[in-house]
Every structure is written in C-alpha cells, then in structure tokens.
PDB file of N, CA and C in Angstrom:
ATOM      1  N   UNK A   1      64.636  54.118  92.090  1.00  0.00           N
ATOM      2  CA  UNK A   1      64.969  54.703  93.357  1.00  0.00           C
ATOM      3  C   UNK A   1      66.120  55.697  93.217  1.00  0.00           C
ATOM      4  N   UNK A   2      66.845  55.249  92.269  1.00  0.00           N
ATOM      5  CA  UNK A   2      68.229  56.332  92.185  1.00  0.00           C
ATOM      6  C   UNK A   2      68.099  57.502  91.284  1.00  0.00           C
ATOM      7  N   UNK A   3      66.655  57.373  90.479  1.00  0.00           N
ATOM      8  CA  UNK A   3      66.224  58.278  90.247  1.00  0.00           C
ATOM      9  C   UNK A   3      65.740  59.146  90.918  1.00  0.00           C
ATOM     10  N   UNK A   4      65.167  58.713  91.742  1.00  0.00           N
ATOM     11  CA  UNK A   4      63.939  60.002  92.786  1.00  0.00           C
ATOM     12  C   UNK A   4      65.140  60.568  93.726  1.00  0.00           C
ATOM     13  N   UNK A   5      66.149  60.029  94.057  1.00  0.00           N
ATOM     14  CA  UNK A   5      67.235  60.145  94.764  1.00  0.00           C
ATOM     15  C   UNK A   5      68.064  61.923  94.225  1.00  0.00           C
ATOM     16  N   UNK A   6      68.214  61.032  92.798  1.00  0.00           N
ATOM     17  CA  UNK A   6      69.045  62.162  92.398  1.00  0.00           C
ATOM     18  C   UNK A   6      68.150  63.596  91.928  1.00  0.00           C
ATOM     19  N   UNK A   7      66.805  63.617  91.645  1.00  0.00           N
ATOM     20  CA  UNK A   7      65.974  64.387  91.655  1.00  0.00           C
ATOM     21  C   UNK A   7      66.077  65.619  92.776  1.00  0.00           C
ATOM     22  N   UNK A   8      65.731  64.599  94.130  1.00  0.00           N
ATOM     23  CA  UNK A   8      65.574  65.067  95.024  1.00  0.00           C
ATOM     24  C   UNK A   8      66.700  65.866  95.622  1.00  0.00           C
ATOM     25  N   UNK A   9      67.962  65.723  94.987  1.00  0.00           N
ATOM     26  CA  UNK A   9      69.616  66.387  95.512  1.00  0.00           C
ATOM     27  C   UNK A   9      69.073  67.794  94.887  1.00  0.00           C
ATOM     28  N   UNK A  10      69.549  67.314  93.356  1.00  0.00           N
ATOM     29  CA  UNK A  10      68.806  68.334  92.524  1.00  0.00           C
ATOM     30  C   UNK A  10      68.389  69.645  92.428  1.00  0.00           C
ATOM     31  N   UNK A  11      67.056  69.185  93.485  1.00  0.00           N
ATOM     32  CA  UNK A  11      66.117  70.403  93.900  1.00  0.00           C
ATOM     33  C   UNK A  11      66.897  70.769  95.059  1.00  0.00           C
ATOM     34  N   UNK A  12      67.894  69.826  95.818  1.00  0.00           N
ATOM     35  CA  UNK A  12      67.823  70.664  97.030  1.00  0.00           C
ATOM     36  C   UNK A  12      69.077  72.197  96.678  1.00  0.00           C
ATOM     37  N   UNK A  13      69.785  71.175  95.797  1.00  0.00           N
ATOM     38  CA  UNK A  13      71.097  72.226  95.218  1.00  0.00           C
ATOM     39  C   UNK A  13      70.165  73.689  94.777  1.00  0.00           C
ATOM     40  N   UNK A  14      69.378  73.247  94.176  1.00  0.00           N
ATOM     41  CA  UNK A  14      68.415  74.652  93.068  1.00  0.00           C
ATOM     42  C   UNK A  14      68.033  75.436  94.245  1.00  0.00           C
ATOM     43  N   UNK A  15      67.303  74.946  94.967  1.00  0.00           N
ATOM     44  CA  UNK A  15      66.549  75.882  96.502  1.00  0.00           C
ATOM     45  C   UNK A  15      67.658  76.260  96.743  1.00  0.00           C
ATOM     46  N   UNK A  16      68.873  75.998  97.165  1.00  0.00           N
ATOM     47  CA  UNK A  16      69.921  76.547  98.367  1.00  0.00           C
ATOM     48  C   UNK A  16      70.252  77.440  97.452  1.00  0.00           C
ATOM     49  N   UNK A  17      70.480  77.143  96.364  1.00  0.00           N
ATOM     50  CA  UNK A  17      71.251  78.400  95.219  1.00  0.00           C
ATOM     51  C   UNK A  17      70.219  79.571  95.451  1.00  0.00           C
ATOM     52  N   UNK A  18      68.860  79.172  95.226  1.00  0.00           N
ATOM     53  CA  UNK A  18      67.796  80.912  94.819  1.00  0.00           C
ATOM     54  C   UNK A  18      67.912  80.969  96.112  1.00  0.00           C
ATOM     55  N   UNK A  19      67.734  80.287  97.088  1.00  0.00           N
ATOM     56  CA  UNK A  19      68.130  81.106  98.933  1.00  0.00           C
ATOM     57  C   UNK A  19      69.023  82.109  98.942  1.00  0.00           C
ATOM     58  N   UNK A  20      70.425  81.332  98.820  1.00  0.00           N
ATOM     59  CA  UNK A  20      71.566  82.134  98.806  1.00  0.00           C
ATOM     60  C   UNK A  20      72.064  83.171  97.583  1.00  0.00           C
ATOM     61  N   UNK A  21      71.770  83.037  96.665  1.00  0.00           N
ATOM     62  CA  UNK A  21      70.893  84.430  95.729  1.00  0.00           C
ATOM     63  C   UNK A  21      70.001  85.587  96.436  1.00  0.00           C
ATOM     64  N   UNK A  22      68.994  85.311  96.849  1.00  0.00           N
ATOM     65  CA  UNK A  22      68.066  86.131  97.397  1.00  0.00           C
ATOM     66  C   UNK A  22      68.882  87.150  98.643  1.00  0.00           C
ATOM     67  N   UNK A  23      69.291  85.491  99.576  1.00  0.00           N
ATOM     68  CA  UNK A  23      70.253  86.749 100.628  1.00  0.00           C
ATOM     69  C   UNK A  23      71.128  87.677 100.289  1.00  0.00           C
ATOM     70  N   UNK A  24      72.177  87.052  99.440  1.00  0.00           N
ATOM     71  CA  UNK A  24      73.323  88.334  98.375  1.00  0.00           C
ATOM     72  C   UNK A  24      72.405  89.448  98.500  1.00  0.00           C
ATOM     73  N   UNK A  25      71.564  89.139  97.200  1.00  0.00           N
ATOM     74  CA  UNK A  25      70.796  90.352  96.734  1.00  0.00           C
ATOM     75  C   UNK A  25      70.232  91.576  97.951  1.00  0.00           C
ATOM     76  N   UNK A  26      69.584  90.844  98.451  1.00  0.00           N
ATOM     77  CA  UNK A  26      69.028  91.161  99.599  1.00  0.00           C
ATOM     78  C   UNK A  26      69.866  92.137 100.426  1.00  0.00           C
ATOM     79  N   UNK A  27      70.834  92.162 100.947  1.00  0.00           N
ATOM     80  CA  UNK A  27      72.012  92.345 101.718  1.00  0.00           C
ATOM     81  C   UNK A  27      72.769  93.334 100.711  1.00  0.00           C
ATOM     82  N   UNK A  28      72.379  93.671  99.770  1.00  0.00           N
ATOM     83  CA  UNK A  28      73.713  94.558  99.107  1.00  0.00           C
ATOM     84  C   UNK A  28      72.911  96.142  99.426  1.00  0.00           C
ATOM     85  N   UNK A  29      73.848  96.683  98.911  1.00  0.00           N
ATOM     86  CA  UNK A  29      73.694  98.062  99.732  1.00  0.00           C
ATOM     87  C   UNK A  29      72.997  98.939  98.451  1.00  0.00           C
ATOM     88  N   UNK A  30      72.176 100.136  99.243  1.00  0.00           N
ATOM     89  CA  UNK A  30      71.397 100.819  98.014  1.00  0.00           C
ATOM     90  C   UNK A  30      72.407 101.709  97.661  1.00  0.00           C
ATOM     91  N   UNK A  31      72.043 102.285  96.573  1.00  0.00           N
ATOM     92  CA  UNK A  31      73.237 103.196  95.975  1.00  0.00           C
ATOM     93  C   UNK A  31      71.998 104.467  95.378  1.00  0.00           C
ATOM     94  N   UNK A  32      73.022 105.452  96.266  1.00  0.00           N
ATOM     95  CA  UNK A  32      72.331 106.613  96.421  1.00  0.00           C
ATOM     96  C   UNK A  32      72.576 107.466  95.138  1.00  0.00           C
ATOM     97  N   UNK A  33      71.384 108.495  94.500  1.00  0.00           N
ATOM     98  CA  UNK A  33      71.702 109.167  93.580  1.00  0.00           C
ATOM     99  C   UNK A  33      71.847 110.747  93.834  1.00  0.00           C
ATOM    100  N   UNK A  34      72.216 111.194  94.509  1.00  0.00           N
ATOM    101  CA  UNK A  34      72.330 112.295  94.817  1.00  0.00           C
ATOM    102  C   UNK A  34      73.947 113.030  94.408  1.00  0.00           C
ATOM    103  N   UNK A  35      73.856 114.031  93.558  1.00  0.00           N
ATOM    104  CA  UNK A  35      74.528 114.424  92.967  1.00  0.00           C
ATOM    105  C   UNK A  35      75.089 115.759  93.826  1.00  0.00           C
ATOM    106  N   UNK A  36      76.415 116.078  93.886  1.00  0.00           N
ATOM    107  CA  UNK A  36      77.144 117.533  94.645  1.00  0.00           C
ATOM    108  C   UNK A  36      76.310 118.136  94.304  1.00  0.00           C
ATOM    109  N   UNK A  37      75.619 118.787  93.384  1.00  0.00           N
ATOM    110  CA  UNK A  37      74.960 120.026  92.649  1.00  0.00           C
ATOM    111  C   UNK A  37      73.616 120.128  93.420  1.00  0.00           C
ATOM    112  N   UNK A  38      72.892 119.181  93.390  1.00  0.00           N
ATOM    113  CA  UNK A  38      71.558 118.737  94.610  1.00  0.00           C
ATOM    114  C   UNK A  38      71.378 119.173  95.481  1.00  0.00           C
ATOM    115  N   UNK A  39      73.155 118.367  96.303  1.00  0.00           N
ATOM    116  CA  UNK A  39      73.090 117.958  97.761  1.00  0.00           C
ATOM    117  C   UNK A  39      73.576 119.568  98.759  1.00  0.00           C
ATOM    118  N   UNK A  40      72.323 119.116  99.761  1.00  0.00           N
ATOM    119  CA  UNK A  40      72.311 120.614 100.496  1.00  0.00           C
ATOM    120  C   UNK A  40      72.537 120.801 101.574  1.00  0.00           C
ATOM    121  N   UNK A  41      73.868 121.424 102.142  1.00  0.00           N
ATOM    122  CA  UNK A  41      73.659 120.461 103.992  1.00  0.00           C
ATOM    123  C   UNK A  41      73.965 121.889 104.302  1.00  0.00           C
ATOM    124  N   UNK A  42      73.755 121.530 105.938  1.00  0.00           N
ATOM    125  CA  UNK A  42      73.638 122.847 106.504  1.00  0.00           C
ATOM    126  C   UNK A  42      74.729 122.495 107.362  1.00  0.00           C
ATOM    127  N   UNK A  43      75.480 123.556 107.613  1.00  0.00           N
ATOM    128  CA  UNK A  43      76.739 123.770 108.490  1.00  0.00           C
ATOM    129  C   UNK A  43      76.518 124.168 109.896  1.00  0.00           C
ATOM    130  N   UNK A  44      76.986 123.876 110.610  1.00  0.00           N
ATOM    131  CA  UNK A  44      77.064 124.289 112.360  1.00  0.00           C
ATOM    132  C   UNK A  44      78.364 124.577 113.246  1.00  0.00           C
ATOM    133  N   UNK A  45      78.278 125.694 113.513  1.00  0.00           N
ATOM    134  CA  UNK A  45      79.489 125.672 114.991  1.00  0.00           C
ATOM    135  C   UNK A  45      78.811 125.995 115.598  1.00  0.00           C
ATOM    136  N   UNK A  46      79.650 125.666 116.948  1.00  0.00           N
ATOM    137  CA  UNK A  46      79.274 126.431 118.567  1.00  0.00           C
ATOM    138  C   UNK A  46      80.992 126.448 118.507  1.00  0.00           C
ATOM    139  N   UNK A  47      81.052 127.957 119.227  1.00  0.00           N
ATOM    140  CA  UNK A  47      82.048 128.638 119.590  1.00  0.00           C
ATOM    141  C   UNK A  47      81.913 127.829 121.391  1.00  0.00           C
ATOM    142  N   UNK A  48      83.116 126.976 121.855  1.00  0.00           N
ATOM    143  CA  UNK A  48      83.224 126.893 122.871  1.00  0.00           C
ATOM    144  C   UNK A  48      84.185 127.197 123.709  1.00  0.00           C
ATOM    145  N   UNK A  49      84.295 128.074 123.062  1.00  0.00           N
ATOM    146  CA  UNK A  49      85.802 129.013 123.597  1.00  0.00           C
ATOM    147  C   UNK A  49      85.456 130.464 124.151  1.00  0.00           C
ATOM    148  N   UNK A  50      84.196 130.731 123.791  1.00  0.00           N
ATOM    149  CA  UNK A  50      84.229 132.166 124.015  1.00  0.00           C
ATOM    150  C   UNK A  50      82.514 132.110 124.625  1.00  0.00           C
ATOM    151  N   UNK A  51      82.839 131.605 125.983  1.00  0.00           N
ATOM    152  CA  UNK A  51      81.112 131.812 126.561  1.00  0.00           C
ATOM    153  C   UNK A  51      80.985 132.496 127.333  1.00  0.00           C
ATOM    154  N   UNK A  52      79.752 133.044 127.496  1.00  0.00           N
ATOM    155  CA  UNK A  52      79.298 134.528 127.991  1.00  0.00           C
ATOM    156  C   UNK A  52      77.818 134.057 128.460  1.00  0.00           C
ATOM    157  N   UNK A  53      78.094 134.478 130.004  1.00  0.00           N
ATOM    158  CA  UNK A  53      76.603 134.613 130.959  1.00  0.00           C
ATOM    159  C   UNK A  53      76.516 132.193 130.696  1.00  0.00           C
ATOM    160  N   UNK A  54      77.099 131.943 130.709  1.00  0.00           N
ATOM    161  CA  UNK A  54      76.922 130.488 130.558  1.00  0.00           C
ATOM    162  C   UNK A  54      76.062 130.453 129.329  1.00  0.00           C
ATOM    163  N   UNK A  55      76.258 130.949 128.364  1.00  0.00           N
ATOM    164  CA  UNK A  55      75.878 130.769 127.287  1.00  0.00           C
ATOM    165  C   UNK A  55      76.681 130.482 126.098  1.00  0.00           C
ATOM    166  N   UNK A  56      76.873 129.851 124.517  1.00  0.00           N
ATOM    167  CA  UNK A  56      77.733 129.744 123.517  1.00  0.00           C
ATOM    168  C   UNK A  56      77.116 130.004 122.510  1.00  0.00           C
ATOM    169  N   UNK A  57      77.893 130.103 121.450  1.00  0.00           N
ATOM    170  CA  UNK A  57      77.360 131.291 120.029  1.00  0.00           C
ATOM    171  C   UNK A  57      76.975 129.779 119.173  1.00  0.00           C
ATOM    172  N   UNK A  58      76.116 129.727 118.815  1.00  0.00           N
ATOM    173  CA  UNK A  58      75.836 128.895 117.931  1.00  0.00           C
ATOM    174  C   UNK A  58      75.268 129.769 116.623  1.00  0.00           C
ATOM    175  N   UNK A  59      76.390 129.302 115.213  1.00  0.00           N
ATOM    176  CA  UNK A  59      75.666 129.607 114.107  1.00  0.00           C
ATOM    177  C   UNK A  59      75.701 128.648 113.101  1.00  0.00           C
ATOM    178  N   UNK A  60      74.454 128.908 112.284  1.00  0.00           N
ATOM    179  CA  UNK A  60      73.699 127.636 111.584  1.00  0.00           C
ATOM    180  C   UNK A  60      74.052 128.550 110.236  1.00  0.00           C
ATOM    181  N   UNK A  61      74.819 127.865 108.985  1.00  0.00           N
ATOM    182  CA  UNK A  61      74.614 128.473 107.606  1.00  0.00           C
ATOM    183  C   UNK A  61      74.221 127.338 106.726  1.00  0.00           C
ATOM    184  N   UNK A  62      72.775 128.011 106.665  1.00  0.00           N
ATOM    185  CA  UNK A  62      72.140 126.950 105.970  1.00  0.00           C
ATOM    186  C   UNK A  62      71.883 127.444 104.579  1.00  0.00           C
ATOM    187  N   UNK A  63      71.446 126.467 103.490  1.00  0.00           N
ATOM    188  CA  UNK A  63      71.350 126.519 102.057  1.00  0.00           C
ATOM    189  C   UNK A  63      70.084 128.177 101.832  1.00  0.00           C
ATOM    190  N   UNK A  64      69.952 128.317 100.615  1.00  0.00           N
ATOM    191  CA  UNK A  64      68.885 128.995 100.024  1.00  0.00           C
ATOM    192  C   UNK A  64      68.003 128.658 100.582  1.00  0.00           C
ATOM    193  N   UNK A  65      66.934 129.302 101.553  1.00  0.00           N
ATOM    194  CA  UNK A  65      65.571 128.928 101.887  1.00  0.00           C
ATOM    195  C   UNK A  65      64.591 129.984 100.910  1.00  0.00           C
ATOM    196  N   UNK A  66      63.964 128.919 100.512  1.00  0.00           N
ATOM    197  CA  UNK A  66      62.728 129.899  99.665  1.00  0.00           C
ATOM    198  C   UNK A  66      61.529 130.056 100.438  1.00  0.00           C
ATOM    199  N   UNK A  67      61.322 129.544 102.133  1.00  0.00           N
ATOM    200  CA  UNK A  67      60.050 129.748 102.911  1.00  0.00           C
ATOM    201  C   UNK A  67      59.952 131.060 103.803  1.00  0.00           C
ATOM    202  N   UNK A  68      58.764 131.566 103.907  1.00  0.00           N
ATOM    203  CA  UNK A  68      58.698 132.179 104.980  1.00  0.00           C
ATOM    204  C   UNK A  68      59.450 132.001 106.663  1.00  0.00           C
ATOM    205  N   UNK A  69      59.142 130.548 106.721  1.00  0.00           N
ATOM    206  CA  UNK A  69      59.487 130.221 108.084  1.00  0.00           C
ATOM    207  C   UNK A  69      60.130 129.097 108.060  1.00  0.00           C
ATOM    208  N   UNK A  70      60.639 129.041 108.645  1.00  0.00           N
ATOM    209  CA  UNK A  70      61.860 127.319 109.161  1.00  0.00           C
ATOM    210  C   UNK A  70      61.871 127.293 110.389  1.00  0.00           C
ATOM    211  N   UNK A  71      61.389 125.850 110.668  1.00  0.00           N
ATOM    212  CA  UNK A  71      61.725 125.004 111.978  1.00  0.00           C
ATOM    213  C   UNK A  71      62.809 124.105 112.315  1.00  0.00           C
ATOM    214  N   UNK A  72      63.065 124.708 113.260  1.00  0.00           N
ATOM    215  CA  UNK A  72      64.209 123.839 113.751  1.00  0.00           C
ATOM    216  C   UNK A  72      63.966 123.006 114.952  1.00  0.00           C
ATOM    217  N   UNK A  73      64.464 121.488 114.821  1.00  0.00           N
ATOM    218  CA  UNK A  73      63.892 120.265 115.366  1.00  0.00           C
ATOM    219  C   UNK A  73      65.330 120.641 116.687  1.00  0.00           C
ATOM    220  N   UNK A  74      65.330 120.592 117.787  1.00  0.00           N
ATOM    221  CA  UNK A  74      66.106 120.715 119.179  1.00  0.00           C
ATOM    222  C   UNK A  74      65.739 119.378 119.873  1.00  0.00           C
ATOM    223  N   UNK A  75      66.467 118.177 120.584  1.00  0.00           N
ATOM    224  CA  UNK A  75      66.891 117.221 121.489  1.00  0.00           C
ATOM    225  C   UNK A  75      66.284 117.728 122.365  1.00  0.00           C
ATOM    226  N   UNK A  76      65.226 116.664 122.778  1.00  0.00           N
ATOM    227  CA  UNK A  76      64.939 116.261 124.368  1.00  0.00           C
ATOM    228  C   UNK A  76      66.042 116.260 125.025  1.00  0.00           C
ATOM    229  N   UNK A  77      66.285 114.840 124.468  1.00  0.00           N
ATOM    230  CA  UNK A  77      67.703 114.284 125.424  1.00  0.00           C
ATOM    231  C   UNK A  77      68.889 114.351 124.588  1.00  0.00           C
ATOM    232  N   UNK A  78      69.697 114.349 125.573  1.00  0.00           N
ATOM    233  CA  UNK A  78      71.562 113.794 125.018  1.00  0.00           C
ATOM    234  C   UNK A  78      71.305 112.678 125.308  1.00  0.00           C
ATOM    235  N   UNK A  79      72.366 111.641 124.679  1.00  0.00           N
ATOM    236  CA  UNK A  79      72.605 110.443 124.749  1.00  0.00           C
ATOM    237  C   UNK A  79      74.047 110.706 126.061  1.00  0.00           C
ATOM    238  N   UNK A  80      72.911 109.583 126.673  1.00  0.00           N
ATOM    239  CA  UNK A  80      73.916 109.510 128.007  1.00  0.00           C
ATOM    240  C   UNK A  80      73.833 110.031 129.283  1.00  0.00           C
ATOM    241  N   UNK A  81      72.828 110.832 128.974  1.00  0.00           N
ATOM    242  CA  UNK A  81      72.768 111.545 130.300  1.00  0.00           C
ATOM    243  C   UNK A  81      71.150 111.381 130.699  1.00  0.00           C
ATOM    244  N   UNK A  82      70.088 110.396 130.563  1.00  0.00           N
ATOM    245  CA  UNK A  82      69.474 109.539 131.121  1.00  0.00           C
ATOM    246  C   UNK A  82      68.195 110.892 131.654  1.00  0.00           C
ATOM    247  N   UNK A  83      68.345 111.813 131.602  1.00  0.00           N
ATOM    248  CA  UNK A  83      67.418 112.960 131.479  1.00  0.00           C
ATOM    249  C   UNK A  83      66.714 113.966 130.243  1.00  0.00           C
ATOM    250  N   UNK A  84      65.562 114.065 130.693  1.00  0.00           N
ATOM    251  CA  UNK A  84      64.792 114.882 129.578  1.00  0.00           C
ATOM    252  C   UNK A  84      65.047 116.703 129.670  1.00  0.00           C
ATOM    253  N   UNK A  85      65.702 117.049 128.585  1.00  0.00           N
ATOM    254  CA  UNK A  85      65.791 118.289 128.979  1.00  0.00           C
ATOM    255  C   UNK A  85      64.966 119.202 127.703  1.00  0.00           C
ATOM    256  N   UNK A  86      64.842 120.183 128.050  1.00  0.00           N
ATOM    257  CA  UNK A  86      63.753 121.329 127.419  1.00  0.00           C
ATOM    258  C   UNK A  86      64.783 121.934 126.398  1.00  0.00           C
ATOM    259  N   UNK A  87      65.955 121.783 125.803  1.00  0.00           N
ATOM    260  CA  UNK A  87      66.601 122.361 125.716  1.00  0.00           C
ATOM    261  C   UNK A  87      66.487 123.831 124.762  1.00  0.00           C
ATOM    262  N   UNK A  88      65.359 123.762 124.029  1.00  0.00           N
ATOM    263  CA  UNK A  88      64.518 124.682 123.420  1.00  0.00           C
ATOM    264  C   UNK A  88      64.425 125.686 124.214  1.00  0.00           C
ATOM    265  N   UNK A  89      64.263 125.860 125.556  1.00  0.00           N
ATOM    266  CA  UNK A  89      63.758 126.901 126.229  1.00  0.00           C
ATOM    267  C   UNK A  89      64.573 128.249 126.510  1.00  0.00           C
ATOM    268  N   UNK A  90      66.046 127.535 125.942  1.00  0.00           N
ATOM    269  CA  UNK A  90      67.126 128.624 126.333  1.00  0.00           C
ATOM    270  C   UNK A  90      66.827 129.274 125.039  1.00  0.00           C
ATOM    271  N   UNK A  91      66.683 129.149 124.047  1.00  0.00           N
ATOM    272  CA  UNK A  91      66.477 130.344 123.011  1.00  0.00           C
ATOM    273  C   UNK A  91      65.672 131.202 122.720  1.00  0.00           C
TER     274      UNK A  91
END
C-alpha cells in the first residue's frame, strides 16, 4: 500500500512539473529578428499649428517604394467617438 502511495505522489509531482514547464514555456515572449538595416517605418506629421480652410498638412516619408502604386489604409472610426466616419473622403 505504501508503495502505490508513494508512486502515486510521484506522478503527481512529475505532471505538476511538465504543467508548470509547459506554462513557463508557453508564456515567454517571442523574440523578434528584425535587424535596423531591414527595419522600415514610415514617418508622419500633421502640422497642427498651421490650418487652412479647416484643413492640416499631413506628410507621410515613407521608405524606398519599388511599386507603381501604394495604398493607404484610412480609419473608419476614432476610438472614442462612437461614430463611423468616411474619413477618406476629405482627400
């Protein structure tokens, strides 16, 4: 009996260990390979100092494009303000 006893601890110690292994593992963070030399971001202002006709200067300096054409993705909504707006339409 104090055999099957201590068996049975045993296994339970072994399970909780590969559980709590798995979660660690699980839970750790990916590690990104992207190198400065790669990485390509695109810059943005809006001038909100200097608006004209209720309008503001927005300029985009973006990386080397080698395409004919680029799309640019524009917000329905703002966060927060609980309305759908077109906002595409002003350009």
């Amino acid at each position: 009996m104090t055999y099957n006893k201590n068996k049975t601890n045993k296994m339970k110690r072994i399970l909780f260990s590969l559980a709590l292994a798995s979660i660690l593992w699980s839970c750790k963070t990916a590690s990104t390979s992207i190198t400065n030399a790669s990485k390509q971001e695109v810059q943005v202002a809006i001038n909100l100092n200097d608006i004209k006709n209720d309008k503001v200067m927005v300029t985009v300096n973006a990386p080397s494009i080698s395409t004919d054409e680029i799309t640019y993705h524009i917000p329905k909504t703002v966060p927060g303000t609980y309305s759908e707006d077109n906002y595409g339409r002003y350009i």
